[in-house]
N, C-alpha and C. Protein backbone atom coordinates (compact mmCIF):
# COMPACT_ATOMS: atom_id res chain seq x y z
N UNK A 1 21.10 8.25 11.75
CA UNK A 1 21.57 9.13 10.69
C UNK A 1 22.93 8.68 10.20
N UNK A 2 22.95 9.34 8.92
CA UNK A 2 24.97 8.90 8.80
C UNK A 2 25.49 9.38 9.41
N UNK A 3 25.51 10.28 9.60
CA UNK A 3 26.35 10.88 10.68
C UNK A 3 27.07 9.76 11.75
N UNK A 4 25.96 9.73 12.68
CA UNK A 4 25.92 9.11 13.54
C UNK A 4 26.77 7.84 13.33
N UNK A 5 26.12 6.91 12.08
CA UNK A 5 26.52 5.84 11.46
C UNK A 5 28.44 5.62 11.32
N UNK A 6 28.33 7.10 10.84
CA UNK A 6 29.84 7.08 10.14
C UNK A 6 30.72 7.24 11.82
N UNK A 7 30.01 8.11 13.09
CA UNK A 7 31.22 8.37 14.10
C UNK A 7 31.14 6.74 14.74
N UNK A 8 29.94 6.25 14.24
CA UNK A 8 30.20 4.58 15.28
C UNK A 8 31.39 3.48 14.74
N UNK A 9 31.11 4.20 13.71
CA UNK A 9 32.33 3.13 12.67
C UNK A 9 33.75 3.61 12.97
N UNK A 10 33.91 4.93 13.09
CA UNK A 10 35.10 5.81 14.20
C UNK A 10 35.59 5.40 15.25
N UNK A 11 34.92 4.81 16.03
CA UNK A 11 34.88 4.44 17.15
C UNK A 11 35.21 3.05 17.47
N UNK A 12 34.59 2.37 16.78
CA UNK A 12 34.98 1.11 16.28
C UNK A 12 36.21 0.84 16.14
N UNK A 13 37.15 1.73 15.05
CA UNK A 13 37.89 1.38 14.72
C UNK A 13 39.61 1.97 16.01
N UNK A 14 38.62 3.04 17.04
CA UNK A 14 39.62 3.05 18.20
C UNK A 14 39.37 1.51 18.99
N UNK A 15 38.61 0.97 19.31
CA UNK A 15 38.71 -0.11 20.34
C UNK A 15 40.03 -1.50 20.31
N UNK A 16 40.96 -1.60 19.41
CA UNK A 16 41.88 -2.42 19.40
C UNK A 16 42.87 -2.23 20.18
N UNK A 17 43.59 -3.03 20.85
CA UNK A 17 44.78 -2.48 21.76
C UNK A 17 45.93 -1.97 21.40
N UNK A 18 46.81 -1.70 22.01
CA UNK A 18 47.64 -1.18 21.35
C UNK A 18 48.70 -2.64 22.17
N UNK A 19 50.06 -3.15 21.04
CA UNK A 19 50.22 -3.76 21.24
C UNK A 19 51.67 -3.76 22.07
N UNK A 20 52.12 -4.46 22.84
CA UNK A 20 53.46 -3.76 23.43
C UNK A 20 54.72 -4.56 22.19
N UNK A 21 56.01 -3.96 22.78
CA UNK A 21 56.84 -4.93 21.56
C UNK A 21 58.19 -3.89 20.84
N UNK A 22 59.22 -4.26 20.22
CA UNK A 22 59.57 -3.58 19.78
C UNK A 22 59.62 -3.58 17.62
N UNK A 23 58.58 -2.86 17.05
CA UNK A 23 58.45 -3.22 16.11
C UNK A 23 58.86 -2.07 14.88
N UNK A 24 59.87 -1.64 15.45
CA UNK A 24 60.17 -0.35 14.36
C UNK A 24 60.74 -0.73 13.57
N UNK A 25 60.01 -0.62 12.25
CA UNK A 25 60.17 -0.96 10.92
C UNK A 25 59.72 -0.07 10.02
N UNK A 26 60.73 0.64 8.71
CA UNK A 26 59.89 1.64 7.99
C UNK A 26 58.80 0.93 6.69
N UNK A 27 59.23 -0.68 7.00
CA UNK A 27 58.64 -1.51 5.83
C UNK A 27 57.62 -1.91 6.39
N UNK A 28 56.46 -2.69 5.85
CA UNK A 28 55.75 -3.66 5.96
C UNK A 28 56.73 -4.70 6.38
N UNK A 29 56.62 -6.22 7.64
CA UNK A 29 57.07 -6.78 7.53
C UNK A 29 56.19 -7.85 8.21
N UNK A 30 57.26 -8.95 7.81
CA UNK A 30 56.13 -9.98 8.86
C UNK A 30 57.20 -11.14 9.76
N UNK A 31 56.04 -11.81 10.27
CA UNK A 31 56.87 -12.21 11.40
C UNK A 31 56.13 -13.48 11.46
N UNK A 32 57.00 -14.73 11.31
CA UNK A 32 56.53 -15.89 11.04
C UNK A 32 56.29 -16.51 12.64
N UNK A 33 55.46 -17.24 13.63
CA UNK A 33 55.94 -17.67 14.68
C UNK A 33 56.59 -17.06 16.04
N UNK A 34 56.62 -15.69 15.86
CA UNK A 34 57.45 -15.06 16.65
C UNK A 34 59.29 -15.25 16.22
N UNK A 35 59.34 -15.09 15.07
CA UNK A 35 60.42 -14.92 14.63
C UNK A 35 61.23 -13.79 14.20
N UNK A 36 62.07 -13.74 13.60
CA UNK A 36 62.78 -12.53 13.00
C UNK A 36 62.12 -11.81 12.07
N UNK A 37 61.57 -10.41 11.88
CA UNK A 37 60.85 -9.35 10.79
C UNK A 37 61.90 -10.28 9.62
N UNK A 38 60.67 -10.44 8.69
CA UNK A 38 60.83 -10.14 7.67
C UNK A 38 60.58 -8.92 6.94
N UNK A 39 61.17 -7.87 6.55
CA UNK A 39 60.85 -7.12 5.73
C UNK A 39 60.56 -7.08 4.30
N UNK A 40 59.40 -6.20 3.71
CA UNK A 40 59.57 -6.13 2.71
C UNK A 40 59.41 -4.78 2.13
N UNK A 41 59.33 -4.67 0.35
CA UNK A 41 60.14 -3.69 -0.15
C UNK A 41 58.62 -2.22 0.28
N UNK A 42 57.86 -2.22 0.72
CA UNK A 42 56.63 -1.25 0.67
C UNK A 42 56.38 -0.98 1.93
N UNK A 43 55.70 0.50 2.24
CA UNK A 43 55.38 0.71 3.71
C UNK A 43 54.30 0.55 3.66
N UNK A 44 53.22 0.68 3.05
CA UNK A 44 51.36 1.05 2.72
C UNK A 44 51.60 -0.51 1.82
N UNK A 45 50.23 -1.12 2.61
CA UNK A 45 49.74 -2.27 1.57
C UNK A 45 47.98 -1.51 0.70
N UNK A 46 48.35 -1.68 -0.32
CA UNK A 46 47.00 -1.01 -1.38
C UNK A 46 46.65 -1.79 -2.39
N UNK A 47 47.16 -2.85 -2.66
CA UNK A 47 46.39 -3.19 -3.50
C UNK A 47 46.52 -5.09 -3.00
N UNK A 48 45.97 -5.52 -4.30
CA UNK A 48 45.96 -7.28 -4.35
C UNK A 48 47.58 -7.49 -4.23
N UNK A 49 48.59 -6.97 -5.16
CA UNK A 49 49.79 -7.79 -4.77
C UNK A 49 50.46 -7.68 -3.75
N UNK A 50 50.24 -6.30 -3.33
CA UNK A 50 50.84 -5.99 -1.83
C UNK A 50 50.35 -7.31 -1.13
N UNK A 51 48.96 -7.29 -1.05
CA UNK A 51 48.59 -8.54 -0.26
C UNK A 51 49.39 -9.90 -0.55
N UNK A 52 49.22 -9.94 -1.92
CA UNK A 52 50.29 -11.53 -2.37
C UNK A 52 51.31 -11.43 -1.75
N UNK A 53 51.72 -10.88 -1.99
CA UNK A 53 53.43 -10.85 -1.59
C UNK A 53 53.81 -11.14 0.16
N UNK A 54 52.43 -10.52 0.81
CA UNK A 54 52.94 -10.14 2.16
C UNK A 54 52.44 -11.72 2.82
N UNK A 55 51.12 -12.22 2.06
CA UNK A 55 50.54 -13.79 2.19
C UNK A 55 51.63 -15.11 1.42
N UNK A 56 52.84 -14.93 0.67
CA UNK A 56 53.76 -15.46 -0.08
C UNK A 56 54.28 -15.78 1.12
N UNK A 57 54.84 -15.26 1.71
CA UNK A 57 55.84 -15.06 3.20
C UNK A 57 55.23 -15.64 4.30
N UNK A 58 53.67 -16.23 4.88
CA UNK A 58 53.36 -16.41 5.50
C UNK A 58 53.90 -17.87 5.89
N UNK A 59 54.25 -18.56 7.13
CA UNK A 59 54.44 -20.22 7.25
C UNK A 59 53.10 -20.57 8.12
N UNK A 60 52.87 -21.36 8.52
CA UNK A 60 51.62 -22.69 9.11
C UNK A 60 51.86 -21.92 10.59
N UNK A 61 50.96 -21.85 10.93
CA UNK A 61 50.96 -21.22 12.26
C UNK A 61 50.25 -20.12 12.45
N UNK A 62 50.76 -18.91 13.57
CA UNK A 62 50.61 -17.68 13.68
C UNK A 62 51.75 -16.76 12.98
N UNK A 63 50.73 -15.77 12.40
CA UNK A 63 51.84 -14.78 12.07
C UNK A 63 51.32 -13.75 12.38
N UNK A 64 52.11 -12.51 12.64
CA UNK A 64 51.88 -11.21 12.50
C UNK A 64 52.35 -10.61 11.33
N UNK A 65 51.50 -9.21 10.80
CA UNK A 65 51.79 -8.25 9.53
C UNK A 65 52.02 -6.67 10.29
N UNK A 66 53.47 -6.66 9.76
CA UNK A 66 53.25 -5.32 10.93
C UNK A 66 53.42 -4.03 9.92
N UNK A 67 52.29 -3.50 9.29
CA UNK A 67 52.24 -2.17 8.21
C UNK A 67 52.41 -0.68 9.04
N UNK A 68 53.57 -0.55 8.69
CA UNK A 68 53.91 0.92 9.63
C UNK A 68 53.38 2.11 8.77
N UNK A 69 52.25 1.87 7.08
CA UNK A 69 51.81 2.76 6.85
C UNK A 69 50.25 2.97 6.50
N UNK A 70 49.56 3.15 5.81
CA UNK A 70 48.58 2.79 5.33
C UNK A 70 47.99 1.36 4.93
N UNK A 71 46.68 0.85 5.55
CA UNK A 71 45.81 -0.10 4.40
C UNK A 71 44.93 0.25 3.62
N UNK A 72 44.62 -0.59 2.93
CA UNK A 72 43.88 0.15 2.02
C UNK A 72 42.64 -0.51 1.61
N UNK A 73 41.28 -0.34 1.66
CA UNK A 73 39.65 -1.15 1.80
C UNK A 73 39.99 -2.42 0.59
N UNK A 74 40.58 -1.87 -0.35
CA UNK A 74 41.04 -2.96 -1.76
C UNK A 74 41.97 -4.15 -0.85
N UNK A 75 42.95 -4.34 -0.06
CA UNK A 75 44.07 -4.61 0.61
C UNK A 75 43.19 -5.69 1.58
N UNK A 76 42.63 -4.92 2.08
CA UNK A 76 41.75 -5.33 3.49
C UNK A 76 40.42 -6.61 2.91
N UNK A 77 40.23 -5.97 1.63
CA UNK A 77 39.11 -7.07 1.34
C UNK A 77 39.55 -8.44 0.48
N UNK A 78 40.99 -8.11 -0.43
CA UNK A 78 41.92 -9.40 -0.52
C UNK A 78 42.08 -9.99 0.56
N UNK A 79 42.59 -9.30 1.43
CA UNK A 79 43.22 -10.26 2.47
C UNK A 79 42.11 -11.09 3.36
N UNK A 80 41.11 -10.43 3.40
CA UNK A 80 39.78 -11.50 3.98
C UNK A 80 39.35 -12.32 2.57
N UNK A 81 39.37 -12.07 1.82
CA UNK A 81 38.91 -13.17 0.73
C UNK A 81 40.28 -14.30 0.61
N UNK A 82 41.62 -14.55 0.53
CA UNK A 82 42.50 -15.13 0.94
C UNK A 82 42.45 -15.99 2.32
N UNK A 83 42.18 -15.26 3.12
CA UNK A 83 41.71 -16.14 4.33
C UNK A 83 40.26 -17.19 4.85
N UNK A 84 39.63 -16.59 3.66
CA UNK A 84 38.35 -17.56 3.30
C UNK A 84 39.13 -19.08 3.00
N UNK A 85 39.99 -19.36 2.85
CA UNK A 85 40.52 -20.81 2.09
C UNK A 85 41.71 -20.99 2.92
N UNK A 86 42.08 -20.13 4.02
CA UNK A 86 43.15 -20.35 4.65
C UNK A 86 43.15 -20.57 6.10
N UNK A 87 43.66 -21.46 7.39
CA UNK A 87 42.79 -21.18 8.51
C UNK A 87 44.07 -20.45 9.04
N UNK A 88 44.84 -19.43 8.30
CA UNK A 88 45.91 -18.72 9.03
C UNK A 88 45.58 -17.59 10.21
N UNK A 89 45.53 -17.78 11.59
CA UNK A 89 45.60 -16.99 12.58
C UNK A 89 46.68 -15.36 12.08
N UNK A 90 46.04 -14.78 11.87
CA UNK A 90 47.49 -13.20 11.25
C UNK A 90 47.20 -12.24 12.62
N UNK A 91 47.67 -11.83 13.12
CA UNK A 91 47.99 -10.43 13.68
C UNK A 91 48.56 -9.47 13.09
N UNK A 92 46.97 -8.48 12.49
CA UNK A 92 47.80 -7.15 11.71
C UNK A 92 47.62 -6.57 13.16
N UNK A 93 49.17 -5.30 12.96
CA UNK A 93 49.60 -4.94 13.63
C UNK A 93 49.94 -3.30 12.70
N UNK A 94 48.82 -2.34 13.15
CA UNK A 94 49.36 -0.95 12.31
C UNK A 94 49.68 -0.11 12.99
N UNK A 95 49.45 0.96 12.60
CA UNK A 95 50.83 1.89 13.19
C UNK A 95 49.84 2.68 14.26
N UNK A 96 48.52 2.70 13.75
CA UNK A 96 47.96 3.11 14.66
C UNK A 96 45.88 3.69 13.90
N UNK A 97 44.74 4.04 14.92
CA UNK A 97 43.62 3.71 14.02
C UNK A 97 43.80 4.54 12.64
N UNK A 98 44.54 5.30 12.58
CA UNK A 98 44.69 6.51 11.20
C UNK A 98 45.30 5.64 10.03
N UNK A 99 45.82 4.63 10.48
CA UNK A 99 46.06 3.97 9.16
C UNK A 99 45.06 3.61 8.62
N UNK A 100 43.67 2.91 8.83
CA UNK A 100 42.44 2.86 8.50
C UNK A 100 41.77 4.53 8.36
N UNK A 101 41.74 4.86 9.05
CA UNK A 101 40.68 6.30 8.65
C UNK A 101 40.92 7.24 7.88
N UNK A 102 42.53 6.60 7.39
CA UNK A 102 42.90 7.69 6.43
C UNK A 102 43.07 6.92 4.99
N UNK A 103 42.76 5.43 5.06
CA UNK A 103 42.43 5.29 3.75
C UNK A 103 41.39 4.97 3.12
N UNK A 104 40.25 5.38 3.57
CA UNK A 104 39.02 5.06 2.15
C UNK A 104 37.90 5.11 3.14
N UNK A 105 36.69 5.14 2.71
CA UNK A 105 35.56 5.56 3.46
C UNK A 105 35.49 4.76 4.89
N UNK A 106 35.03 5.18 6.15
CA UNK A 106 35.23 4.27 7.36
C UNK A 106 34.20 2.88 7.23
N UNK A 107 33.15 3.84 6.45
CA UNK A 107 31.91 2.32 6.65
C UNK A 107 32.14 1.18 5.85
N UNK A 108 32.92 1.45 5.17
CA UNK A 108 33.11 0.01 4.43
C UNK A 108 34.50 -0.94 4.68
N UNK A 109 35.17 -0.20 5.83
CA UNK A 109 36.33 -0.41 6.04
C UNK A 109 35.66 -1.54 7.38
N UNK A 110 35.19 -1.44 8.31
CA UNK A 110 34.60 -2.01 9.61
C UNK A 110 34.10 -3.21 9.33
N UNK A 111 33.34 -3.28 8.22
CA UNK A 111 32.61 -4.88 7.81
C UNK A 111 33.75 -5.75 7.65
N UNK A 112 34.95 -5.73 7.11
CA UNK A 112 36.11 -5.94 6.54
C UNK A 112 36.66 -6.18 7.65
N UNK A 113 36.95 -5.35 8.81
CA UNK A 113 37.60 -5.87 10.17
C UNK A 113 37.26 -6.67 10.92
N UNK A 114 35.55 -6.91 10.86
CA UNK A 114 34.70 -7.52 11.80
C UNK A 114 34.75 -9.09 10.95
N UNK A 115 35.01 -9.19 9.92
CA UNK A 115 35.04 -10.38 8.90
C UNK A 115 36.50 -10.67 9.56
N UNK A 116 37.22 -9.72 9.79
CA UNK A 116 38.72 -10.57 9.55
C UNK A 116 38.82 -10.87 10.78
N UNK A 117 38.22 -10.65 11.91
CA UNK A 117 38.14 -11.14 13.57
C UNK A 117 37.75 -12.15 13.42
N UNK A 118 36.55 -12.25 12.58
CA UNK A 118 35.82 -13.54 12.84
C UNK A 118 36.26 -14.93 12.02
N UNK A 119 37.52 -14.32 11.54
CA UNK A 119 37.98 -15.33 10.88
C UNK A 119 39.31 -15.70 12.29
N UNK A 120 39.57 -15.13 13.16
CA UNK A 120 40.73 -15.65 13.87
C UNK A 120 41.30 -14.49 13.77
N UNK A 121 41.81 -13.66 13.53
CA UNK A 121 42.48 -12.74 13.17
C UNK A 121 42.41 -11.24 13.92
N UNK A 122 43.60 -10.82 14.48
CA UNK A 122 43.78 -9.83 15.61
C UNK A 122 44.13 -8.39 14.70
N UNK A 123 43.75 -7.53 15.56
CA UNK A 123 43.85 -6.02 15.06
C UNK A 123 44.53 -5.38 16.16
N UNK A 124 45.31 -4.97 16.17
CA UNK A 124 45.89 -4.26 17.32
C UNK A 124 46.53 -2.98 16.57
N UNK A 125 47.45 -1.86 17.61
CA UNK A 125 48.26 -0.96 17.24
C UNK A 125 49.51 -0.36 18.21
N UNK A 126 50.37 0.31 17.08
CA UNK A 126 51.60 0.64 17.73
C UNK A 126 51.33 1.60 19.05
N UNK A 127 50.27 2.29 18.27
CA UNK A 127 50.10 3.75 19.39
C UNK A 127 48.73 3.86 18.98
N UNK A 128 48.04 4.45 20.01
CA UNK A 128 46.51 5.23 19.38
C UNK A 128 46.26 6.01 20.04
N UNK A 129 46.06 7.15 20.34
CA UNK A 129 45.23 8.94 20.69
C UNK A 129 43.97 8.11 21.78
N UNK A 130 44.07 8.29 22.42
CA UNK A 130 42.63 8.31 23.03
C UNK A 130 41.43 8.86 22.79
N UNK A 131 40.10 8.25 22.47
CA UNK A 131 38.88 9.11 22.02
C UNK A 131 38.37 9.01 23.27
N UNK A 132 38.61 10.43 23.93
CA UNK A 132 38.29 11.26 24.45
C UNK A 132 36.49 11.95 24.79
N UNK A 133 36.14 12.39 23.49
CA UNK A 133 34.95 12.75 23.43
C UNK A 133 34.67 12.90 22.19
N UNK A 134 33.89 13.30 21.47
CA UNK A 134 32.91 13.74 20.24
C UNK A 134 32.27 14.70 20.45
N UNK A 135 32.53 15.78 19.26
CA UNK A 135 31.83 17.14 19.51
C UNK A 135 30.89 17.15 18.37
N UNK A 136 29.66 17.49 18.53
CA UNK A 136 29.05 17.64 17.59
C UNK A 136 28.71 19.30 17.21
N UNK A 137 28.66 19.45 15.72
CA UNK A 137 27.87 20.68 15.43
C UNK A 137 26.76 20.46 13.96
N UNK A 138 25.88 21.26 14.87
CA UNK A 138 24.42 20.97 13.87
C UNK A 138 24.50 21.78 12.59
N UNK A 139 25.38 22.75 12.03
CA UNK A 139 25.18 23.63 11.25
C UNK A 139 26.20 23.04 9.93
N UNK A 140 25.89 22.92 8.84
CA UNK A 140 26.33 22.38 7.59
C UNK A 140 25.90 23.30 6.85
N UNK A 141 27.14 23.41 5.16
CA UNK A 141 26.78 24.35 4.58
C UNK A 141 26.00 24.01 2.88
N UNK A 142 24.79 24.36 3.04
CA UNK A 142 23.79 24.04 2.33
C UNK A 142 23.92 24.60 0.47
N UNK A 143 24.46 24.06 -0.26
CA UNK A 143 25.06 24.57 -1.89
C UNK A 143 23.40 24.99 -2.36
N UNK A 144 23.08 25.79 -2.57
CA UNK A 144 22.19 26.42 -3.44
C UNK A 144 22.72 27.56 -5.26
N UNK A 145 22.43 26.04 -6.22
CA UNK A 145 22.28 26.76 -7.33
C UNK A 145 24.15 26.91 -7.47
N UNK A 146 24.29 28.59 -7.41
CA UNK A 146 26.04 28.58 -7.19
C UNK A 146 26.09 29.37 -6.17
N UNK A 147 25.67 29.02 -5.14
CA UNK A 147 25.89 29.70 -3.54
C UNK A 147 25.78 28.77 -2.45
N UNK A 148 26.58 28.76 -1.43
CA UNK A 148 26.14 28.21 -0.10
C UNK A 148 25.69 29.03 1.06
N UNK A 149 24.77 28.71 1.75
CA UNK A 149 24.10 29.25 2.72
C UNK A 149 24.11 28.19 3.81
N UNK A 150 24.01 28.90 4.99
CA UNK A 150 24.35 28.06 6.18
C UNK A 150 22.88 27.36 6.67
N UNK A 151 23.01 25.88 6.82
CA UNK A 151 21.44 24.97 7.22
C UNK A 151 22.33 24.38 8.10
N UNK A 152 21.26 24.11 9.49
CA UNK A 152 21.25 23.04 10.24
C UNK A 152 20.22 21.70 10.34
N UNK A 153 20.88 21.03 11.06
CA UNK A 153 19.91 19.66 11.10
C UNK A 153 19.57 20.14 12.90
N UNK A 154 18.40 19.05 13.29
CA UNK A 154 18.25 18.99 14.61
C UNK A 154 18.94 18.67 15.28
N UNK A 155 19.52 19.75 15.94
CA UNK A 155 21.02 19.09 17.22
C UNK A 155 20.37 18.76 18.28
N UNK A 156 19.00 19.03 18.81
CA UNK A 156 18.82 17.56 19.80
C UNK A 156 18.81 15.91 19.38
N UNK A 157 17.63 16.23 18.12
CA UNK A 157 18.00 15.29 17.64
C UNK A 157 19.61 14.20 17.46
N UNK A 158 20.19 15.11 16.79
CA UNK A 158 21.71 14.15 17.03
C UNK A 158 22.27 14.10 17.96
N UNK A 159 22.22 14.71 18.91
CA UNK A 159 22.58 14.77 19.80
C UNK A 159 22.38 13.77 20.90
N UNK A 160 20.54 12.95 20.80
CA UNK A 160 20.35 11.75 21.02
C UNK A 160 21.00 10.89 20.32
N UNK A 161 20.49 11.09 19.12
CA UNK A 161 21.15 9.80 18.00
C UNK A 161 22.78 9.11 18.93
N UNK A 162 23.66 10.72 19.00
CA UNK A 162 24.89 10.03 19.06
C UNK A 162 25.22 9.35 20.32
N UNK A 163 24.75 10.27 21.40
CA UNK A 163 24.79 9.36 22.96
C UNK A 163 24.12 8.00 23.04
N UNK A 164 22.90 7.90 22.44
CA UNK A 164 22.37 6.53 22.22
C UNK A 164 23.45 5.48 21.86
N UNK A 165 24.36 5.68 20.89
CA UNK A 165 24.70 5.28 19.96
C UNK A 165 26.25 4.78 20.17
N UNK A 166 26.95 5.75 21.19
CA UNK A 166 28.21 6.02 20.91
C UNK A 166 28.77 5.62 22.87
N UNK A 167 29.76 4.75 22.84
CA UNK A 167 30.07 4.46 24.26
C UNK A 167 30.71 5.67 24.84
N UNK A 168 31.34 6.45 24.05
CA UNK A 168 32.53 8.00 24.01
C UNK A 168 31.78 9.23 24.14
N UNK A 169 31.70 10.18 25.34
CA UNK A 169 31.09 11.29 25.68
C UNK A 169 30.64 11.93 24.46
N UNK A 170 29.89 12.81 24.19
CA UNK A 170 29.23 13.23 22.88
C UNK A 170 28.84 15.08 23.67
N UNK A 171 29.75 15.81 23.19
CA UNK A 171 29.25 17.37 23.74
C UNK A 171 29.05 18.14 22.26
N UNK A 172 28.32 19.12 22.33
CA UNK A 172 27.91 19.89 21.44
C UNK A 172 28.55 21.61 22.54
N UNK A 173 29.86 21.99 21.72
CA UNK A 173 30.78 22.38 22.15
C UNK A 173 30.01 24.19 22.74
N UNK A 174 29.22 24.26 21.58
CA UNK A 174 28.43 25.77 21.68
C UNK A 174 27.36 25.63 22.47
N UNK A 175 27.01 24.71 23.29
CA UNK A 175 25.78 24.66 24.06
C UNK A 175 26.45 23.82 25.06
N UNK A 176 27.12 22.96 25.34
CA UNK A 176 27.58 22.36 26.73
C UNK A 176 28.91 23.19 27.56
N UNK A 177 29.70 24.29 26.48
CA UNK A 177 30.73 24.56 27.17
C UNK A 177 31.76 23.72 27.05
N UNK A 178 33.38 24.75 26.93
CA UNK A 178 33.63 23.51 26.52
C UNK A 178 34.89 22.79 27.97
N UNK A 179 34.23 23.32 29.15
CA UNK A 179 35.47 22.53 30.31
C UNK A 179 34.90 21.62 30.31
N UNK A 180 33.76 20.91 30.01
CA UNK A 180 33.67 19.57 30.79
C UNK A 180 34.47 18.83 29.22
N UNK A 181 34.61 18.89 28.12
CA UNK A 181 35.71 18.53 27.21
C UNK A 181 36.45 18.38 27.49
N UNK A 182 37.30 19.52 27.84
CA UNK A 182 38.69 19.79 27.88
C UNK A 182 39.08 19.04 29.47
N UNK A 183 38.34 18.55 30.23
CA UNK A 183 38.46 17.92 31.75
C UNK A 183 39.16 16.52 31.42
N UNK A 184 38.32 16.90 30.17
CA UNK A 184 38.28 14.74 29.95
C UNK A 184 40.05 14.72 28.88
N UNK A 185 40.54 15.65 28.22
CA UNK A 185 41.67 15.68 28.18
C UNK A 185 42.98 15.37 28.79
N UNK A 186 42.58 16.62 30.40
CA UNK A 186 43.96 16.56 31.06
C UNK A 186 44.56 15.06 31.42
């Protein structure tokens, strides 16, 4: 299901490490070789020139990109089309997985990461939340005409779907209770 589809791509996008280091910067910056931040003038890269600008700065080697705000799917798919012609090793380095999940749909964001791995290229983060678990609920609200009324889907059903599916505990909060959740918290 999408559903399902969309929490794997979620999930996905927790598995990068988090990287150690001291990188506090309110800019985008980069770092040629393990050298001195370069900074530059933007915190969120969003479009093609953000990308130019931040690929202008790059030297022969390894570099890291360290975006302390948002990317953006436009950003993300320059910068893998740029690296199609380039054999530059980059380490983006963001602030953490919400910089991805908070800019633009998840599923089209993942093809884009899995392209830019496979080009050489590292994903890591400053900090990331632990995923913990996944709660599911079967009940969605169904627009009829100019009214909504409450429909569910099969919550066994997804409920397989997502454990099949998903390496991260999967509880359905109104039928499992919710201490064995909240266990996996403390």
């Amino acid at each position: 299901s999408f559903l399902t589809a969309e929490m794997k791509a979620i999930e996905f996008l927790f598995y990068p490490p988090v990287v150690s280091g001291d990188y506090i910067s309110e800019t985008v910056s980069v770092i040629r070789n393990d050298e001195i931040p370069a900074p530059l003038p933007f915190r969120s890269v969003i479009d093609d020139e953000d990308v130019n600008l931040i690929y202008s700065q790059l030297s022969a080697g390894t570099n890291k990109i360290i975006i302390p705000g948002l990317i953006s799917k436009q950003a993300l798919q320059h910068s893998d089309n740029i690296l199609l012609n380039k054999p530059e090793k980059i380490q983006f380095v963001l602030a953490s997985p919400f910089a991805l999940l908070l800019s633009e749909n998840v599923m089209g964001i993942v093809p884009l990461i899995e392209s830019l791995i496979e080009k050489g290229s590292t994903i890591s983060y400053l900090r990331k939340p632990q995923l913990s678990g996944v709660t599911v609920n079967p009940f969605y609200p169904l627009y009829e005409g100019e009214r909504f009324s409450a429909a569910y889907i099969d919550k066994n059903k997804l409920m397989l779907e997502m454990k099949e599916s998903l390496t991260t505990p999967v509880f359905n909060v109104m039928e499992d209770g919710g201490e064995a959740l909240f266990e996996l918290c403390q």
